[in-house]
PDB file of N, CA and C in Angstrom:
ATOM      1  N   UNK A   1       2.925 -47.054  12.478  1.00  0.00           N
ATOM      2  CA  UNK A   1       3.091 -46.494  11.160  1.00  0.00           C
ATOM      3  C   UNK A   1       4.539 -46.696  10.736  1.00  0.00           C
ATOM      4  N   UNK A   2       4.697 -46.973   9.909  1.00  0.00           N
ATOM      5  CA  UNK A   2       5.994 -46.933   9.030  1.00  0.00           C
ATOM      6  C   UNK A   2       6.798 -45.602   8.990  1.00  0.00           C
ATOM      7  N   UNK A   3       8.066 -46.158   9.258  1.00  0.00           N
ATOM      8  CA  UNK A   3       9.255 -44.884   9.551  1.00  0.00           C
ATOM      9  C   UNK A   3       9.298 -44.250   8.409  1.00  0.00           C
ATOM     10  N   UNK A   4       9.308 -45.120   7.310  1.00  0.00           N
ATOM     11  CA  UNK A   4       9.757 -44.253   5.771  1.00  0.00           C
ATOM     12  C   UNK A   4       8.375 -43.574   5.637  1.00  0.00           C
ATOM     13  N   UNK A   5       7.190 -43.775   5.772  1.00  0.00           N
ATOM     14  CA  UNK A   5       5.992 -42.702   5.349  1.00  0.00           C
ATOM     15  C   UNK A   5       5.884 -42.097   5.876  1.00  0.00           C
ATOM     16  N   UNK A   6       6.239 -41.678   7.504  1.00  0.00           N
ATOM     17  CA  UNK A   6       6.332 -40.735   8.022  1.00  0.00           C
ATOM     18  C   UNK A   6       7.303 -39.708   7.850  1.00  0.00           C
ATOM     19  N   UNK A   7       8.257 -39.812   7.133  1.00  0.00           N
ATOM     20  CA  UNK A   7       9.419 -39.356   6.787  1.00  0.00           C
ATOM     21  C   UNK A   7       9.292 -38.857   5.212  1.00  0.00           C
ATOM     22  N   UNK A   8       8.098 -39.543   4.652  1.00  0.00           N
ATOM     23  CA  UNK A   8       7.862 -39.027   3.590  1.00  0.00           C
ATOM     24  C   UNK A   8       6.712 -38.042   3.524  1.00  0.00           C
ATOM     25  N   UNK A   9       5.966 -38.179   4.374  1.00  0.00           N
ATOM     26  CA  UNK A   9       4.644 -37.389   4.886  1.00  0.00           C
ATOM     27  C   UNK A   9       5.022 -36.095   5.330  1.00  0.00           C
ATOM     28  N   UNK A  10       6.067 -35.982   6.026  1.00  0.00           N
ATOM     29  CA  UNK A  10       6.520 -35.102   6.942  1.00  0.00           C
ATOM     30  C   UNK A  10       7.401 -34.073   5.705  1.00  0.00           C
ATOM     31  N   UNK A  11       8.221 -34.770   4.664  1.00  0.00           N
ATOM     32  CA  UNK A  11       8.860 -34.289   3.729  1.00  0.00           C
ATOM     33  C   UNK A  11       8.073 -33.386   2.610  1.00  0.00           C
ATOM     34  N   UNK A  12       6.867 -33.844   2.390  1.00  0.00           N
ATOM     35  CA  UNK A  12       5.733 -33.402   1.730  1.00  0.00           C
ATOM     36  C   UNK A  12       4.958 -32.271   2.408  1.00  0.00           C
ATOM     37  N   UNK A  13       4.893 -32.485   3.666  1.00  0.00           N
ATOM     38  CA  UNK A  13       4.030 -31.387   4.606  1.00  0.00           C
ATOM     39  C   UNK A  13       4.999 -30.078   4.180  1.00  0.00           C
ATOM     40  N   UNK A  14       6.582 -30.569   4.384  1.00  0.00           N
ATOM     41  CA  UNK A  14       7.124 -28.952   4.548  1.00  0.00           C
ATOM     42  C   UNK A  14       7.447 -28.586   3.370  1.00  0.00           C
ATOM     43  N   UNK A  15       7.072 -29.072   2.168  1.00  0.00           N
ATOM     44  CA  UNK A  15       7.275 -28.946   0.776  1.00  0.00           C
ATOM     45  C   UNK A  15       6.020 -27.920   0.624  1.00  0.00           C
ATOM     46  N   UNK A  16       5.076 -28.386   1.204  1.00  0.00           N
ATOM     47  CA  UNK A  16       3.482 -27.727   1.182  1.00  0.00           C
ATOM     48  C   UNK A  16       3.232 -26.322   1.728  1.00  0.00           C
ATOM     49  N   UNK A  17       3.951 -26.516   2.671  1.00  0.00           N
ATOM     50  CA  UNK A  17       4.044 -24.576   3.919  1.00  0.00           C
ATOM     51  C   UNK A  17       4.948 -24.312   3.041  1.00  0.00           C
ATOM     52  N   UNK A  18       6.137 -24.790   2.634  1.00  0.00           N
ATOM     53  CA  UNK A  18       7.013 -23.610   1.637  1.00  0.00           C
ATOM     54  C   UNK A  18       6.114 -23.177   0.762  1.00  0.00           C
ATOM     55  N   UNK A  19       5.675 -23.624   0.063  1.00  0.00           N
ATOM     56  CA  UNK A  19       4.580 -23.330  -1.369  1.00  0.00           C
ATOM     57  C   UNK A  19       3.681 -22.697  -0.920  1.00  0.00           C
ATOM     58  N   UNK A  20       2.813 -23.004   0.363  1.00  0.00           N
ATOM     59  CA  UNK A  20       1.953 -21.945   0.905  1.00  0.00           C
ATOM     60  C   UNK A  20       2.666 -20.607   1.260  1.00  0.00           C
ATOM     61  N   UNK A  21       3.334 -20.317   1.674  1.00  0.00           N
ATOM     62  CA  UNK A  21       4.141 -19.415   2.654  1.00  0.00           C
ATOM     63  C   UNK A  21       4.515 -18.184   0.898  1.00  0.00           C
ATOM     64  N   UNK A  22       5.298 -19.117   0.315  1.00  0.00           N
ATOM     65  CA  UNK A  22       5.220 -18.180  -1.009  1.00  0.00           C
ATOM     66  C   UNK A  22       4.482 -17.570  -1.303  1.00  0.00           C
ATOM     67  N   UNK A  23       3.379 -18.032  -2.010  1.00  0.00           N
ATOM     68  CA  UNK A  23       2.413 -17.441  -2.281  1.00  0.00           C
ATOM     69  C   UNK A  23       1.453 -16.498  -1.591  1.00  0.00           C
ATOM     70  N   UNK A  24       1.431 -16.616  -0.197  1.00  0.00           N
ATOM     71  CA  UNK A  24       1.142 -15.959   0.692  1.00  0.00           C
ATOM     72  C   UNK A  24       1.504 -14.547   0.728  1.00  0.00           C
ATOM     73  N   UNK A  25       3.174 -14.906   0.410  1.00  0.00           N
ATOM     74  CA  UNK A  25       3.975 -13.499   0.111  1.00  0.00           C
ATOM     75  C   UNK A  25       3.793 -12.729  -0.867  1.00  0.00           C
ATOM     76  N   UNK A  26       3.796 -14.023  -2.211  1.00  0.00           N
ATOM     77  CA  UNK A  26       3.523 -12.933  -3.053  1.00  0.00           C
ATOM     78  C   UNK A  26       2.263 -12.068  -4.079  1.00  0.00           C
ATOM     79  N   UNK A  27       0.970 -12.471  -2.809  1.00  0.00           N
ATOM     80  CA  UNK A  27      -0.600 -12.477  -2.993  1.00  0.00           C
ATOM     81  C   UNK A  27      -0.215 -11.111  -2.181  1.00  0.00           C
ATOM     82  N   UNK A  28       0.756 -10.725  -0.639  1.00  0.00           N
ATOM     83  CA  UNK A  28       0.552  -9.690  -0.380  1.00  0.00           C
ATOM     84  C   UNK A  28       1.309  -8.448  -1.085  1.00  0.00           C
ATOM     85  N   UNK A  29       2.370  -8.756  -1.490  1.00  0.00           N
ATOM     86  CA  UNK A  29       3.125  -7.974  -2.064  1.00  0.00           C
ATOM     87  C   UNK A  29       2.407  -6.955  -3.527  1.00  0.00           C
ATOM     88  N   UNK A  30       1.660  -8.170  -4.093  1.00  0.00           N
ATOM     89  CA  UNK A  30       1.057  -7.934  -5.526  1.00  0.00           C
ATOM     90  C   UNK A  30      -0.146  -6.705  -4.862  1.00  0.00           C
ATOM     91  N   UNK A  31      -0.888  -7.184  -3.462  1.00  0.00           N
ATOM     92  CA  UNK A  31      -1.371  -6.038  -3.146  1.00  0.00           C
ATOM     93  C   UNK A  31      -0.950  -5.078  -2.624  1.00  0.00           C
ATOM     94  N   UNK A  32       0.265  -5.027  -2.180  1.00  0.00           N
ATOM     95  CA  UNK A  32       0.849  -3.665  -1.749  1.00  0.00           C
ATOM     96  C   UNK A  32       1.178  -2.885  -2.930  1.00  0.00           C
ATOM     97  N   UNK A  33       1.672  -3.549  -3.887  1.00  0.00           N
ATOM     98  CA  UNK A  33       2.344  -2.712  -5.212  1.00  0.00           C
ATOM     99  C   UNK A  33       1.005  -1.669  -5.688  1.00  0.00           C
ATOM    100  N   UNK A  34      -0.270  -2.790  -5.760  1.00  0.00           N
ATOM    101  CA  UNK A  34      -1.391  -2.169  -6.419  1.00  0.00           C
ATOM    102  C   UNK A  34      -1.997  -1.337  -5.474  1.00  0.00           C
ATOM    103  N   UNK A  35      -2.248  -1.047  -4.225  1.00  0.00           N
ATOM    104  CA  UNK A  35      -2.714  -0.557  -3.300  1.00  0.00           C
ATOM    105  C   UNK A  35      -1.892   1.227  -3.200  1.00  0.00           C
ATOM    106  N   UNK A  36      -0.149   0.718  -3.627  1.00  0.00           N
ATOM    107  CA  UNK A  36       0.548   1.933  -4.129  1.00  0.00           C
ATOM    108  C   UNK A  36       0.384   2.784  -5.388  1.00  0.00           C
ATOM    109  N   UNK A  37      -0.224   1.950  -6.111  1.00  0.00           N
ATOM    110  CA  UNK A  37      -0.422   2.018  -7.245  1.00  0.00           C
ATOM    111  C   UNK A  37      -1.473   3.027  -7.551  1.00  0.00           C
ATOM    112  N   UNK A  38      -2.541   3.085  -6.838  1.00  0.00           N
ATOM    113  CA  UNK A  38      -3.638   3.456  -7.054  1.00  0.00           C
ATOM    114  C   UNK A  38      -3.754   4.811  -5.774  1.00  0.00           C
ATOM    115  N   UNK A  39      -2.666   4.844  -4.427  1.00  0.00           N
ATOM    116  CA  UNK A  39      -2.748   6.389  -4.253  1.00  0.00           C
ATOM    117  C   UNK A  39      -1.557   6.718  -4.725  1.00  0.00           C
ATOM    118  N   UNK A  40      -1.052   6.635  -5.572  1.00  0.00           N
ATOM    119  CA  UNK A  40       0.231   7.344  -6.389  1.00  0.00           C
ATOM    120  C   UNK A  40      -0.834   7.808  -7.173  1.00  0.00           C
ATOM    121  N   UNK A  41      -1.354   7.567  -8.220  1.00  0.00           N
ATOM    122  CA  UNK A  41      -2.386   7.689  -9.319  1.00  0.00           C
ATOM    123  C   UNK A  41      -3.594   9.032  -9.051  1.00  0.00           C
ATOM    124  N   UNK A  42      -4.190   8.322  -7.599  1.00  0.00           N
ATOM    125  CA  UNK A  42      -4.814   9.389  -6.889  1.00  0.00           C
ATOM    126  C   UNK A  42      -3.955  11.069  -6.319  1.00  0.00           C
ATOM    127  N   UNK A  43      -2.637  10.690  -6.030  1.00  0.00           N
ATOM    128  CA  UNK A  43      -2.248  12.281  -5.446  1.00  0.00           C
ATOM    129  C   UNK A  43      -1.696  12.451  -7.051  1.00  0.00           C
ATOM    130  N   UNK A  44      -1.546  11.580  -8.033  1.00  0.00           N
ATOM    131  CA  UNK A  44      -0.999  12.871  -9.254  1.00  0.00           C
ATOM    132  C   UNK A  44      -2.599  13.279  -9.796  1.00  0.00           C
ATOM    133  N   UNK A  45      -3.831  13.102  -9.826  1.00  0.00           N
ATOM    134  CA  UNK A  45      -4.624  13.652 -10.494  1.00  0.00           C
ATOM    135  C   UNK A  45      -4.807  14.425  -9.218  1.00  0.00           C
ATOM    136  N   UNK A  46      -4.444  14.709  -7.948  1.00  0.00           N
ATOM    137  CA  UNK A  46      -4.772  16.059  -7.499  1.00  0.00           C
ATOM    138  C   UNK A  46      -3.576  16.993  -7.727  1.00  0.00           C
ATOM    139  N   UNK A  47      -2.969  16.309  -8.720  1.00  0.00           N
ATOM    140  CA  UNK A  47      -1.694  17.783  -9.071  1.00  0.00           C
ATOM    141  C   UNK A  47       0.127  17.946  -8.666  1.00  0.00           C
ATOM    142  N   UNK A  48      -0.147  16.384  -7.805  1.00  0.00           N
ATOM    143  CA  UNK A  48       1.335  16.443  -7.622  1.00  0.00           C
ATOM    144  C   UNK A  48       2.300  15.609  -8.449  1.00  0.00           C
ATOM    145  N   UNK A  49       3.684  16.201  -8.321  1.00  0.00           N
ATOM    146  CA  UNK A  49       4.530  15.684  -9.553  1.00  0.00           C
ATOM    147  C   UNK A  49       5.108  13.790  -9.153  1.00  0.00           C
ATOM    148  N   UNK A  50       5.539  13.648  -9.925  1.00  0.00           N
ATOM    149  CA  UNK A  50       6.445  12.519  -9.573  1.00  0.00           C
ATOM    150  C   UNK A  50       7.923  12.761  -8.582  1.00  0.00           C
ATOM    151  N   UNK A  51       8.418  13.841  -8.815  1.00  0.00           N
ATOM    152  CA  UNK A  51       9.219  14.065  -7.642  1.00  0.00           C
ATOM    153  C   UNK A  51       8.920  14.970  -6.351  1.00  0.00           C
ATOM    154  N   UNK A  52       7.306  15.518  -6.043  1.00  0.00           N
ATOM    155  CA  UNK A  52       7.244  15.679  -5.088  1.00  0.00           C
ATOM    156  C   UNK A  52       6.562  14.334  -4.233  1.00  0.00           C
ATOM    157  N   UNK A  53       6.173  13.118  -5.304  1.00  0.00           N
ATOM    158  CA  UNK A  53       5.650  11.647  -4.668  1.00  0.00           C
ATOM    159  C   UNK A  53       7.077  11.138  -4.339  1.00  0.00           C
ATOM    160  N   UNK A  54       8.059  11.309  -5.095  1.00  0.00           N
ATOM    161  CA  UNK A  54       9.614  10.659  -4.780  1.00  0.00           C
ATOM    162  C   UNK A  54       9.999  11.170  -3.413  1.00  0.00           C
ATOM    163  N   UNK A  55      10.036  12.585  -3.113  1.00  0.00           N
ATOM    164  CA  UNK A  55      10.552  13.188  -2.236  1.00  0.00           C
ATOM    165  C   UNK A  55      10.720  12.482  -0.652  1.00  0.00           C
ATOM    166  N   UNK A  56      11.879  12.510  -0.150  1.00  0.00           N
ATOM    167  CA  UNK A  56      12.556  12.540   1.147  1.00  0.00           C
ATOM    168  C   UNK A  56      11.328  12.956   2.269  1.00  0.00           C
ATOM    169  N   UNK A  57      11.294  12.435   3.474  1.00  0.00           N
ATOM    170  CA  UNK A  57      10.249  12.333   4.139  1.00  0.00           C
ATOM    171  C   UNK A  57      10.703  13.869   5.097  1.00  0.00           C
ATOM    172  N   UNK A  58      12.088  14.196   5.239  1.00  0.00           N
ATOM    173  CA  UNK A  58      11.910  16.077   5.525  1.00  0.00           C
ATOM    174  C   UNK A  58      11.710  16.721   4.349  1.00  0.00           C
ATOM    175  N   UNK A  59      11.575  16.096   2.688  1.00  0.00           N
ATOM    176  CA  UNK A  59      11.347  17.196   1.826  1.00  0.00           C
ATOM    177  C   UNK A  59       9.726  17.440   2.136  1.00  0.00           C
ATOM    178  N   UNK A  60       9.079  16.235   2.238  1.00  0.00           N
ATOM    179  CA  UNK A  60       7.230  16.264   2.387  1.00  0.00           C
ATOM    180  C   UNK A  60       7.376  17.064   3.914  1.00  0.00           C
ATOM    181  N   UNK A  61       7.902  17.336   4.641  1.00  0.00           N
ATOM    182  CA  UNK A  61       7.422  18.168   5.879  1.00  0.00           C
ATOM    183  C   UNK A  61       8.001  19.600   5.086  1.00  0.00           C
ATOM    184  N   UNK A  62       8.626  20.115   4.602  1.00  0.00           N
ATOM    185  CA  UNK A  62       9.115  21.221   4.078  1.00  0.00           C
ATOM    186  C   UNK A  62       8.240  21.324   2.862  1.00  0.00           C
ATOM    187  N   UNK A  63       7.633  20.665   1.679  1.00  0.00           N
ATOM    188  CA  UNK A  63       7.167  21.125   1.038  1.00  0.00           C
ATOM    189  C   UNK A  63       5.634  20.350   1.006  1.00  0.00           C
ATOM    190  N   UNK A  64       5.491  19.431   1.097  1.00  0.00           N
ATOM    191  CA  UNK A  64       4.149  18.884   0.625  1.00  0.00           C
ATOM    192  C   UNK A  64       3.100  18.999   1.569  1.00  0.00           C
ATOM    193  N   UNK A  65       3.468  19.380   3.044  1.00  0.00           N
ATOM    194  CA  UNK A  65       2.410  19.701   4.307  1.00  0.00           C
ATOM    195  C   UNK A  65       1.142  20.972   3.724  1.00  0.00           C
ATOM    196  N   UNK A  66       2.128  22.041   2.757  1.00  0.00           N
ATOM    197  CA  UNK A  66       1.647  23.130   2.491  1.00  0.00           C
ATOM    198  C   UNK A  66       0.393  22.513   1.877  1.00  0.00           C
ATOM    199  N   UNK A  67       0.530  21.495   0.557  1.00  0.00           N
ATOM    200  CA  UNK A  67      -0.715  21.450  -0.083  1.00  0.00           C
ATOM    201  C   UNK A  67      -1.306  20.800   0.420  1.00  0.00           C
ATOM    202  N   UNK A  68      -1.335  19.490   1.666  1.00  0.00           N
ATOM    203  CA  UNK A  68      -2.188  19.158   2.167  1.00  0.00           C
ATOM    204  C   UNK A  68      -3.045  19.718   2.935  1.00  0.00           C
ATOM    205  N   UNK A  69      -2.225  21.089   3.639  1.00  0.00           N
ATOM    206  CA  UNK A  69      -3.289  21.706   4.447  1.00  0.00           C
ATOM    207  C   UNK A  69      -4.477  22.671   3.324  1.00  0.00           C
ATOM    208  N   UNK A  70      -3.774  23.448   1.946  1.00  0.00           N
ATOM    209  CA  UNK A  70      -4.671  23.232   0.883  1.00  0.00           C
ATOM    210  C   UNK A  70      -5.666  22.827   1.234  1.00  0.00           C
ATOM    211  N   UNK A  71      -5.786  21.043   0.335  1.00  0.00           N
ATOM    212  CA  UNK A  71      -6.714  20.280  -0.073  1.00  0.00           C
ATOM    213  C   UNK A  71      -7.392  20.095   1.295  1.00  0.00           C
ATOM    214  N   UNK A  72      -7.094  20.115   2.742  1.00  0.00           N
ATOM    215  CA  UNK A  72      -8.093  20.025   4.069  1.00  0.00           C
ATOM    216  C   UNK A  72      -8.666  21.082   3.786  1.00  0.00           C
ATOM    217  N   UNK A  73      -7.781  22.335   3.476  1.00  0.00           N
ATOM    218  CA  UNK A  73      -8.935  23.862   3.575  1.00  0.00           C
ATOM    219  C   UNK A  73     -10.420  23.936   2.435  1.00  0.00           C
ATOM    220  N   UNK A  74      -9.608  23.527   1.404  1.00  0.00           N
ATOM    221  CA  UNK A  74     -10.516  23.478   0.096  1.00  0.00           C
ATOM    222  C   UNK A  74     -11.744  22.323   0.802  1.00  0.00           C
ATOM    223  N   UNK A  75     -11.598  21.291   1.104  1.00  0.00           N
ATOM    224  CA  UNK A  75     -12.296  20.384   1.556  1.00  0.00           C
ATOM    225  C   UNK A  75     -13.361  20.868   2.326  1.00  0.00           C
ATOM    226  N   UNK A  76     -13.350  21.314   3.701  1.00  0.00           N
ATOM    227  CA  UNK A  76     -13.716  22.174   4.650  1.00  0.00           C
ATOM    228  C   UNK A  76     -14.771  23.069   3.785  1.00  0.00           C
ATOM    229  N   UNK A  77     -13.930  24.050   2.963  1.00  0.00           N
ATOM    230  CA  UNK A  77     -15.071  25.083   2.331  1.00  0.00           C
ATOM    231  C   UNK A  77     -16.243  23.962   1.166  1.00  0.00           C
ATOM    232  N   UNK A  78     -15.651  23.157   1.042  1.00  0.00           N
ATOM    233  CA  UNK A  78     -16.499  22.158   0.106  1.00  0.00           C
ATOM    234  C   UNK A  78     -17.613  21.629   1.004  1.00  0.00           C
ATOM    235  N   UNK A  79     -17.665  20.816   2.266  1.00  0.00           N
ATOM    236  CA  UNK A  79     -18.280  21.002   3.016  1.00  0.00           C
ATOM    237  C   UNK A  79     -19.330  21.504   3.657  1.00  0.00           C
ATOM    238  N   UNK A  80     -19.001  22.944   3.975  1.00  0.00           N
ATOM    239  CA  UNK A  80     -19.601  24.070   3.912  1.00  0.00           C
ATOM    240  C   UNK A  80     -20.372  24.459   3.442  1.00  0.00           C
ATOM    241  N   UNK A  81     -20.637  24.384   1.788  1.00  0.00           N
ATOM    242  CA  UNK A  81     -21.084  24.569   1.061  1.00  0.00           C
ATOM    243  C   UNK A  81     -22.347  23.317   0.949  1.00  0.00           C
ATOM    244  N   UNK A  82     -21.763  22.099   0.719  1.00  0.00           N
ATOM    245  CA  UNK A  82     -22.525  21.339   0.755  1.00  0.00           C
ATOM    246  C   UNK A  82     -23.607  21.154   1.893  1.00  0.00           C
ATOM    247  N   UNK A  83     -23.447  22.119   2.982  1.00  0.00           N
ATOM    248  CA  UNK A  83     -24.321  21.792   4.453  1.00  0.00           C
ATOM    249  C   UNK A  83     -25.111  22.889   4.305  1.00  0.00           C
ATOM    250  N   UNK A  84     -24.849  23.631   3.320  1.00  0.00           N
ATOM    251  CA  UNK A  84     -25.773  25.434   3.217  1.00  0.00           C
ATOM    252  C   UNK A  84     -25.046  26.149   4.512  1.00  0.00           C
ATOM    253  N   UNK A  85     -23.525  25.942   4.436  1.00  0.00           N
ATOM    254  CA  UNK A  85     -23.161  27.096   5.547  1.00  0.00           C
ATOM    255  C   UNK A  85     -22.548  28.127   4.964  1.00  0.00           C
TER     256      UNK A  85
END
């Protein structure tokens, strides 16, 4: 085979994984944003603010544990209910 087509083949291949590799990235990214997107969306229609979603990961052990154990309790009695207990 010829030195220059291999050299051009080879130049093209890694032209090709860059362009794959991009897009790769930014097919996952677009789903992380939307994947955030949609339980941000979900914990504000159960009532929480935008700065208790902002909050510091010791502010959520100091304040936001409270309403999750809430929404488990509420859940539980929902449950309950639904089983005829």
């Amino acid at each position: 085979m010829d030195w220059g087509l291999t050299d051009e083949l080879n130049a093209e291949n890694s032209k090709v994984d860059a362009e794959t590799r991009g897009e790769s990235v930014d097919h996952y990214e677009d789903g992380e944003k939307q994947m955030y997107g949609m339980l941000r969306g979900t914990a504000m229609k159960r009532g929480l603010t935008d700065d208790e979603l902002d909050a510091s990961p010791g502010e959520y052990e100091n304040h936001l544990q409270a309403i999750a154990k809430e929404w488990y309790l509420s859940g539980m009695d929902e449950a309950d209910k639904l089983t005829g207990q």
